[in-house]
Protein backbone atom coordinates (compact mmCIF):
# COMPACT_ATOMS: atom_id res chain seq x y z
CA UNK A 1 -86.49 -89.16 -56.71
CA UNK A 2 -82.74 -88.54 -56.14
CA UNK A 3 -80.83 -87.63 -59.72
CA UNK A 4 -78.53 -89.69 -60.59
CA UNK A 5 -74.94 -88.14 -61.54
CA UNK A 6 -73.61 -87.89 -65.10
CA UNK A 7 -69.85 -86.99 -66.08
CA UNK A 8 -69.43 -85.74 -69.90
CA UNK A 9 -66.12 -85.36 -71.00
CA UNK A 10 -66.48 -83.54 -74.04
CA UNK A 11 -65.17 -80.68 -76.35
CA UNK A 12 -68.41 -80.41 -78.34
CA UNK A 13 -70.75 -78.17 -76.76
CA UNK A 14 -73.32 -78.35 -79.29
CA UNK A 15 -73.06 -82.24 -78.16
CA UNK A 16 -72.77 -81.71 -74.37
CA UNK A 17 -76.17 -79.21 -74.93
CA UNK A 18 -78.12 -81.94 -76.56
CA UNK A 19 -76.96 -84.89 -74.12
CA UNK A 20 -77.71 -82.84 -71.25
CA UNK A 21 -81.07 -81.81 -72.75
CA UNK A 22 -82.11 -85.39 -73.55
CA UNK A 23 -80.56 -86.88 -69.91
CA UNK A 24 -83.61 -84.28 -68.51
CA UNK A 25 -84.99 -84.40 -64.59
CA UNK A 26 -82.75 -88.29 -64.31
CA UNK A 27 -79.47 -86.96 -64.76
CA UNK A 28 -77.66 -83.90 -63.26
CA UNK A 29 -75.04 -83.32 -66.23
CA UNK A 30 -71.41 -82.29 -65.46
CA UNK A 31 -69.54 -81.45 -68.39
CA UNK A 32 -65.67 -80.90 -68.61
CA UNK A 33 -63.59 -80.60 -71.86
CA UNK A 34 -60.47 -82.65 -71.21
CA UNK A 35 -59.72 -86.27 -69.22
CA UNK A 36 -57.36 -85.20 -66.63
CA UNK A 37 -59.94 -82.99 -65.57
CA UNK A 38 -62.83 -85.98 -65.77
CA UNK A 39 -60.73 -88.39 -63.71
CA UNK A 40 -60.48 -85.68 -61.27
CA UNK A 41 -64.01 -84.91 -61.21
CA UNK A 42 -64.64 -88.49 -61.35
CA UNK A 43 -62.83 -88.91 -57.93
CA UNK A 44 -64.04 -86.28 -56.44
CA UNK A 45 -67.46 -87.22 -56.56
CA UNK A 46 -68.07 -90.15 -57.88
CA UNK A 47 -70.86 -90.50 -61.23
CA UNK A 48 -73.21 -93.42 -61.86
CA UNK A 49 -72.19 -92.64 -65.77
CA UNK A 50 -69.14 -91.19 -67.11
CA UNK A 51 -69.52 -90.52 -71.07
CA UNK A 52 -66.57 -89.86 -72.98
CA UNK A 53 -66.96 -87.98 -76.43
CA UNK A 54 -63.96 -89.83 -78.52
CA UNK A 55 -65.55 -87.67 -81.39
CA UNK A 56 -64.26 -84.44 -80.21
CA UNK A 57 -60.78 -85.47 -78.01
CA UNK A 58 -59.09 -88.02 -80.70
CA UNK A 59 -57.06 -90.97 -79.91
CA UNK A 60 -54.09 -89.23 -78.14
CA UNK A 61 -56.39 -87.88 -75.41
CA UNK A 62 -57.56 -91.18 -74.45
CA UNK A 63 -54.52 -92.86 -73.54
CA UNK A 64 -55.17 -92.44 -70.05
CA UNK A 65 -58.82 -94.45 -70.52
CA UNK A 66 -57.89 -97.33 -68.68
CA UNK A 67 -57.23 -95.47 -65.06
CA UNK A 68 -60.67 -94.99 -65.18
CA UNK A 69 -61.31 -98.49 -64.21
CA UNK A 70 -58.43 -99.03 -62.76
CA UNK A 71 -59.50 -97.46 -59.52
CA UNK A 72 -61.55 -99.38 -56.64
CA UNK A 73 -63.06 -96.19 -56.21
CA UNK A 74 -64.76 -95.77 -59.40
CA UNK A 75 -66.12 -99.33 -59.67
CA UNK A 76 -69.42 -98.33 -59.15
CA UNK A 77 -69.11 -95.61 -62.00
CA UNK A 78 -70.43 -97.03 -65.72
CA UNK A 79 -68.05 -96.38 -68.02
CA UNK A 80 -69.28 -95.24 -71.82
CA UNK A 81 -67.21 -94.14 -74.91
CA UNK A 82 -69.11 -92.46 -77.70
CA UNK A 83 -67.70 -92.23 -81.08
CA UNK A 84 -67.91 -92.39 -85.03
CA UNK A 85 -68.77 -95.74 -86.36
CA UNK A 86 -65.98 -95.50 -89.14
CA UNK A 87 -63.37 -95.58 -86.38
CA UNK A 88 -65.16 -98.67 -84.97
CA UNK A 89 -62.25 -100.98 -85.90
CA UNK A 90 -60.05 -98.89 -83.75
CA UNK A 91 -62.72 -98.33 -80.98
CA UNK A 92 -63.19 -102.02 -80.51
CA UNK A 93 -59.21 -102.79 -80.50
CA UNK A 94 -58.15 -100.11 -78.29
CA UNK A 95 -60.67 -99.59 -75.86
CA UNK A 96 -63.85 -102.22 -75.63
CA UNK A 97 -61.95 -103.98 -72.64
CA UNK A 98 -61.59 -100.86 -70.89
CA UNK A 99 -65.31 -99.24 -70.96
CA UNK A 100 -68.77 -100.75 -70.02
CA UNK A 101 -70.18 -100.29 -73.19
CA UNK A 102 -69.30 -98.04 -77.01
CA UNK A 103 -71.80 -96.11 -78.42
CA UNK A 104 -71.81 -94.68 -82.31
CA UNK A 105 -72.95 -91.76 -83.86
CA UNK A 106 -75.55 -93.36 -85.79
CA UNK A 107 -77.90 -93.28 -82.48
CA UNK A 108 -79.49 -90.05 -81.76
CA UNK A 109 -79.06 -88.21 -78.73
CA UNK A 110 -82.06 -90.05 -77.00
CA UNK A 111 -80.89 -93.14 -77.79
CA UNK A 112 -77.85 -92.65 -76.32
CA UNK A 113 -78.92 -91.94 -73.41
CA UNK A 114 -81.35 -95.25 -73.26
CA UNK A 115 -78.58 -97.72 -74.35
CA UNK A 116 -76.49 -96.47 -71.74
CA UNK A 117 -79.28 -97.37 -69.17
CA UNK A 118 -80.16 -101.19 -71.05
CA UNK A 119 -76.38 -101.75 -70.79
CA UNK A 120 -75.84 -100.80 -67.07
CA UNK A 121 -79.72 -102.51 -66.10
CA UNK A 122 -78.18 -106.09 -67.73
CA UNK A 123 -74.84 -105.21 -65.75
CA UNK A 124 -76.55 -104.81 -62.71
CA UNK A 125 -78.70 -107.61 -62.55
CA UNK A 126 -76.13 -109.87 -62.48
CA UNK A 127 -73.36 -108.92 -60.25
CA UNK A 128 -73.37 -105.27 -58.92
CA UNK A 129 -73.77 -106.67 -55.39
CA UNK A 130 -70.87 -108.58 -56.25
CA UNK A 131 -68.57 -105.28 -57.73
CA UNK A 132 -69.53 -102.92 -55.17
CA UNK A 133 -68.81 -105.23 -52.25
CA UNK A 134 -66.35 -107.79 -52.90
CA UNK A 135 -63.88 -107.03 -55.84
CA UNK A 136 -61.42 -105.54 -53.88
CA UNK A 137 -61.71 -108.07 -51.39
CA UNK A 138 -61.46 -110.75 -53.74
CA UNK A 139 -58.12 -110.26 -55.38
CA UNK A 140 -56.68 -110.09 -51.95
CA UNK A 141 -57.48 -113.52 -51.04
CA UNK A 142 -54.48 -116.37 -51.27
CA UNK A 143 -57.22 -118.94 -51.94
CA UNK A 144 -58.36 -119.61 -55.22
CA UNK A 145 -61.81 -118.08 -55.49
CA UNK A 146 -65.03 -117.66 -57.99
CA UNK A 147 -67.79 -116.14 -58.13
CA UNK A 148 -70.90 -118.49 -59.52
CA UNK A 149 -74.57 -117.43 -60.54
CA UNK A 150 -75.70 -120.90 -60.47
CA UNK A 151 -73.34 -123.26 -62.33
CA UNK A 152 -72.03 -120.23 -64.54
CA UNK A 153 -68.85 -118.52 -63.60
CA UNK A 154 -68.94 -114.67 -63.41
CA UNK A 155 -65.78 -113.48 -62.52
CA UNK A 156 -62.32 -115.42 -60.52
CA UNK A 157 -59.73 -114.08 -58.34
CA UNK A 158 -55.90 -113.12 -59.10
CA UNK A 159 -54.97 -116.29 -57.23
CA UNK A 160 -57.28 -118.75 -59.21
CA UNK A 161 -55.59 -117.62 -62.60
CA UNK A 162 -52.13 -118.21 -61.39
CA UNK A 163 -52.88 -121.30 -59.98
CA UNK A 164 -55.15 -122.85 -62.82
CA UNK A 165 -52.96 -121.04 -65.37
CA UNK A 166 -56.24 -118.78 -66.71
CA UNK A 167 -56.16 -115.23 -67.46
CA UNK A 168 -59.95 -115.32 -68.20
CA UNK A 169 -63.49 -116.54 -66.55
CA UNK A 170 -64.54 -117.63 -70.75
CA UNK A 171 -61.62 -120.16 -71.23
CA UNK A 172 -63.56 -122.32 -68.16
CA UNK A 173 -66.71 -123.54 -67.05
CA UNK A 174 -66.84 -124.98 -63.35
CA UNK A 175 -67.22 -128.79 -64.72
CA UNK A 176 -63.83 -128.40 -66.14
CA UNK A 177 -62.15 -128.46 -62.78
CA UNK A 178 -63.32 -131.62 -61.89
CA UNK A 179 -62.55 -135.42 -63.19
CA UNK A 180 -65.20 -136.46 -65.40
CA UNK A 181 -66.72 -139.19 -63.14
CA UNK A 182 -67.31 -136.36 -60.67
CA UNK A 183 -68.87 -134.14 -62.71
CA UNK A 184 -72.30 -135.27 -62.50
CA UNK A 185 -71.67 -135.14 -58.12
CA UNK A 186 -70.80 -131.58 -58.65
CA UNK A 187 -73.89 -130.17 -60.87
CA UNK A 188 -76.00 -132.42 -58.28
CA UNK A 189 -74.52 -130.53 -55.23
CA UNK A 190 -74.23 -127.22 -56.50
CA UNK A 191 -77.86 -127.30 -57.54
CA UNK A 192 -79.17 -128.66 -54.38
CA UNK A 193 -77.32 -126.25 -52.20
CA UNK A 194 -78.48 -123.58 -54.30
CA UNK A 195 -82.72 -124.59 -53.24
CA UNK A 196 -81.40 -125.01 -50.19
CA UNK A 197 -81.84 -122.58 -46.75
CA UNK A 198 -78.51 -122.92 -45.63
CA UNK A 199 -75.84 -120.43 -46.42
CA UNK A 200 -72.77 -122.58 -46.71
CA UNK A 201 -71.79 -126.11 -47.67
CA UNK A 202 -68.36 -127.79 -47.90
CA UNK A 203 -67.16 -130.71 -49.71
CA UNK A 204 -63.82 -132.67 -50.91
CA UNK A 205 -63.15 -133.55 -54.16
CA UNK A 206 -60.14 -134.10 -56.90
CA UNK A 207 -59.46 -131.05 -59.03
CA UNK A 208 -57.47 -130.96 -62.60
CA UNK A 209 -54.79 -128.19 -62.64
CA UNK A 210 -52.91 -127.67 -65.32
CA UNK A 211 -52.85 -131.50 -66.23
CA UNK A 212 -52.10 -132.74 -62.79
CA UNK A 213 -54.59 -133.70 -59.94
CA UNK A 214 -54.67 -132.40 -56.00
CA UNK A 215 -56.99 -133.08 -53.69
CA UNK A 216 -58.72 -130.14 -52.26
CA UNK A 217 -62.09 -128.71 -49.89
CA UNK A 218 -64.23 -126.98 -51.71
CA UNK A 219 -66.52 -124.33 -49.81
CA UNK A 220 -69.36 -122.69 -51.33
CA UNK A 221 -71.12 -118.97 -50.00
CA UNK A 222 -74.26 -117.46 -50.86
CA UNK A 223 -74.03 -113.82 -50.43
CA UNK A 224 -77.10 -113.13 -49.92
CA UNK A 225 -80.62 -115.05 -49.60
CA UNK A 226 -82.56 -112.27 -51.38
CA UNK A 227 -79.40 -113.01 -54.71
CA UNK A 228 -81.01 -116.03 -56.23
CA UNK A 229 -78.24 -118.38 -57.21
CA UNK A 230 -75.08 -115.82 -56.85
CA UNK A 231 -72.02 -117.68 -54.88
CA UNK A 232 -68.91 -117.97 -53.86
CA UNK A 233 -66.61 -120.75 -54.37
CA UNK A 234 -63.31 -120.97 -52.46
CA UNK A 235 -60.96 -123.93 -52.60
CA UNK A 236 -58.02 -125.31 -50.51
CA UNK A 237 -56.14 -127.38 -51.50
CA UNK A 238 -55.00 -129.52 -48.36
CA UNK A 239 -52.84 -132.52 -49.71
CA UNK A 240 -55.06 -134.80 -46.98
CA UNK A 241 -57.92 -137.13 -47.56
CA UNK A 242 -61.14 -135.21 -45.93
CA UNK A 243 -64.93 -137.74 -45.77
CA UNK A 244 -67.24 -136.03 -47.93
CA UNK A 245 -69.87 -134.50 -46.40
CA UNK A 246 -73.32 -136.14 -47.22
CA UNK A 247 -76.01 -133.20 -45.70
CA UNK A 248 -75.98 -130.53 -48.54
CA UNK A 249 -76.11 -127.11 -46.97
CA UNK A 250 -74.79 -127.93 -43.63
CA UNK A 251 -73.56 -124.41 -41.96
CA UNK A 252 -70.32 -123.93 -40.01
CA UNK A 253 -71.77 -125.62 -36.30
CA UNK A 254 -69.26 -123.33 -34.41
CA UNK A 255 -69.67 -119.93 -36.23
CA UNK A 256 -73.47 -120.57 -35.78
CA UNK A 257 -73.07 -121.75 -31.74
CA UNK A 258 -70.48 -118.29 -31.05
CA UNK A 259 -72.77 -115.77 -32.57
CA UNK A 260 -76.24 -117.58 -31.19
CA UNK A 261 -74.92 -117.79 -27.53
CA UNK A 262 -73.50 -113.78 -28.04
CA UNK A 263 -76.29 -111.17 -26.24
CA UNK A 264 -75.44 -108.56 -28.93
CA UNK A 265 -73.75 -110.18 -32.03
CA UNK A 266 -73.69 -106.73 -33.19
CA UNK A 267 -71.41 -105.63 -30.41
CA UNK A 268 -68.81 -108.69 -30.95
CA UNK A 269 -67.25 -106.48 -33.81
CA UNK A 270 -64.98 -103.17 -32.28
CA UNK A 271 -65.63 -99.75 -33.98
CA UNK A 272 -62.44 -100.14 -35.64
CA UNK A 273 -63.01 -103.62 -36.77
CA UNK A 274 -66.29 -102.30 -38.71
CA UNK A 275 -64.54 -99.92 -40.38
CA UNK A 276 -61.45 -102.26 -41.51
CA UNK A 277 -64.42 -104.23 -42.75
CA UNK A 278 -66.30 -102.10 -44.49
CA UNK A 279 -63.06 -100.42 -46.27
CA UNK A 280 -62.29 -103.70 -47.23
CA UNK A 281 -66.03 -104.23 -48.75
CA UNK A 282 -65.62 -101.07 -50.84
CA UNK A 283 -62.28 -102.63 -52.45
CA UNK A 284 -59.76 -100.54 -50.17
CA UNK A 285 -56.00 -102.74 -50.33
CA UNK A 286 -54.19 -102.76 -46.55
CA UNK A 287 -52.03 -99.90 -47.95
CA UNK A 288 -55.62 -97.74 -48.43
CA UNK A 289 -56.72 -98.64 -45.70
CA UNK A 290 -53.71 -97.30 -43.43
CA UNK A 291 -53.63 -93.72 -45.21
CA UNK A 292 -57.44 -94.00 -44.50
CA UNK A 293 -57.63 -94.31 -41.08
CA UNK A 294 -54.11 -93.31 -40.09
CA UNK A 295 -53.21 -96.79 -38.97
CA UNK A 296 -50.13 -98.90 -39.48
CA UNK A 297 -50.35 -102.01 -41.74
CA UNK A 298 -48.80 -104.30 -39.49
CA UNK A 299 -52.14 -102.78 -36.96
CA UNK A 300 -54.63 -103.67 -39.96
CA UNK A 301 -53.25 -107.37 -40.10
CA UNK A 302 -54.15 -107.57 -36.48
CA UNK A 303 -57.11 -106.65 -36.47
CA UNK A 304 -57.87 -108.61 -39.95
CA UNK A 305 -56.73 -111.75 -37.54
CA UNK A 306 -59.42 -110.98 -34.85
CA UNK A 307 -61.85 -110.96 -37.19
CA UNK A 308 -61.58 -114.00 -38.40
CA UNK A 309 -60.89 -115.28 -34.91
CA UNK A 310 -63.69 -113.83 -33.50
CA UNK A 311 -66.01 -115.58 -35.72
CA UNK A 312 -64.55 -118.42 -36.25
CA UNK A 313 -63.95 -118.36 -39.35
CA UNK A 314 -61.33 -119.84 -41.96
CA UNK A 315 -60.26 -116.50 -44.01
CA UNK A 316 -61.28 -113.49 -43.93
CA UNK A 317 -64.19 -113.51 -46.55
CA UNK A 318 -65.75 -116.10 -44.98
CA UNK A 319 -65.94 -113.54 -41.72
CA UNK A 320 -66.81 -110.63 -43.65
CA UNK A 321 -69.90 -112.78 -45.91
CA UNK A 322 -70.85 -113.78 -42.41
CA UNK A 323 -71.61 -110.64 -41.15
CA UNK A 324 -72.88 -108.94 -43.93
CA UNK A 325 -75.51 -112.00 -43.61
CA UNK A 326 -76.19 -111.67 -40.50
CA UNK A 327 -76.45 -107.68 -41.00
CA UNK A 328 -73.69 -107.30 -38.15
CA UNK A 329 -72.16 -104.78 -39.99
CA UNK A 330 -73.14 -101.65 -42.01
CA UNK A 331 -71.41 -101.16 -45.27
């Protein structure tokens, strides 16, 4: 069984010792004594866990936490801070939106190491396809978009909050966009698409913003079959009446006709269109991507356009989702 990597930022040895001794044959335990070094290290090679000993570095060392998570490229590293539970207060204020989880001193050094691992195995059940694949992706998007599991909303884009006026996934629940005598339509959709075989279904409907109505298309994604219940939602707001579409589940006819008539759907994709995609999977912005692979952004937008030409599609999520369906693409 492959170790899994664990960063300790610590100036306690006596602590890094024991941590180290209790992580055992599961962890291989770096340890470095200051946070510019640990973001470095954490770059460089990327930890399942980074643990943070507030204990030993004080307040003033950790005012640099929040880069930590800041960075596409450590959003598949769990983020813990361990501390004293009479500085809880100032724990809680300071840094509990920045870290995956605090721990106190009141836990021995086993324990530690086993609440870090409940705390990242109820993270990942829910939506680390999700972070490792889309988040960067997401926030790029002009369309409003959420992600659902089921009728729950995990997480929305930059472009949902400013056009909803939200700066959080709590303050809503899905029904809330819609007019009341709709909202019944909505659970009965959503839940029959989501027994259904079919990867996408569209459908029109009014939607409250901010105390005014538009009309808009709604489109919903699964991401994967094998995610029971985790979705996409993207909407559009069009200004035009569109029929609503009766057959729950109904697929996109002319995306399914292009790639079903292609020999090799696999080949349809250039080498440099695969890896535009699958930097843009991993979270990588158009200005990443350029330094990346040397390439002009005004180059990435057209080959972000083929994509979604090529398949058909409406944006550029929906192209990517397709293919990562339809395992055209290796991420």
């Amino acid at each position: 069984m492959e170790r899994r990597q664990l960063l300790l930022i610590t100036r306690n040895s006596d602590f890094g010792s024991s941590i180290e001794k209790e992580a055992g044959i599961a962890y291989e335990t770096t340890t470095v004594k200051n946070m510019h070094a640990g973001y470095s290290m954490a770059l460089g090679y990327l930890p399942d866990i980074i643990l943070i000993d507030y204990a030993s570095l004080g307040l003033e060392s950790l005012k640099n936490l929040p880069n930590f998570k800041s960075s596409h490229f450590l959003n598949k590293s769990f983020l813990f801070l361990y501390g004293d539970r009479e500085n809880k207060k100032v724990l809680d204020k300071n840094f509990k939106e920045h870290v995956d989880g605090i721990l106190y001193d009141s836990l021995s050094y086993k324990r530690i190491i086993e609440e870090m691992e409940d705390i990242i195995s109820s993270k990942r059940c829910l939506t680390n396809y999700w972070k490792d694949s889309f988040m960067g992706l997401f926030n790029l998007l002009q369309n409003p978009v959420i992600l659902l599991q089921d009728e729950k909303i995990i997480a929305i884009n930059d472009a949902f909050k400013k056009d909803f006026f939200v700066t959080t996934r709590k303050q809503i629940k899905l029904t809330d966009l819609v007019l009341n005598k709709n909202k019944a339509k909505v659970r009965e959709t959503l839940r029959k698409f989501i027994k259904s075989k079919h990867l996408k279904a569209s459908t029109t409907t009014t939607l409250l913003m901010n105390e005014k109505l538009r009309e808009a298309k709604v489109t919903f994604s699964k991401l994967d079959k094998a995610l029971n219940g985790q979705m996409i939602m993207m909407i559009n707001f069009t200004g035009k009446e569109f029929p609503i579409n009766q057959e729950i589940g109904t697929a996109s006819a002319e995306t399914e006709a292009y790639f079903s008539n292609s020999v090799s759907c696999s080949e349809e994709f250039t080498k440099r269109e695969k890896e535009i995609i699958s930097l843009l999977c991993k979270g990588y912005k158009t200005k990443e991507i350029s330094e990346a692979l040397c390439i002009s952004a005004k180059t990435i937008e057209k080959h972000r356009a083929n994509i979604v030409k090529r398949t058909h599609s409406g944006t550029i999520l929906e192209s990517i989702v397709y293919a990562l369906n339809h395992n055209l693409i290796d991420i």
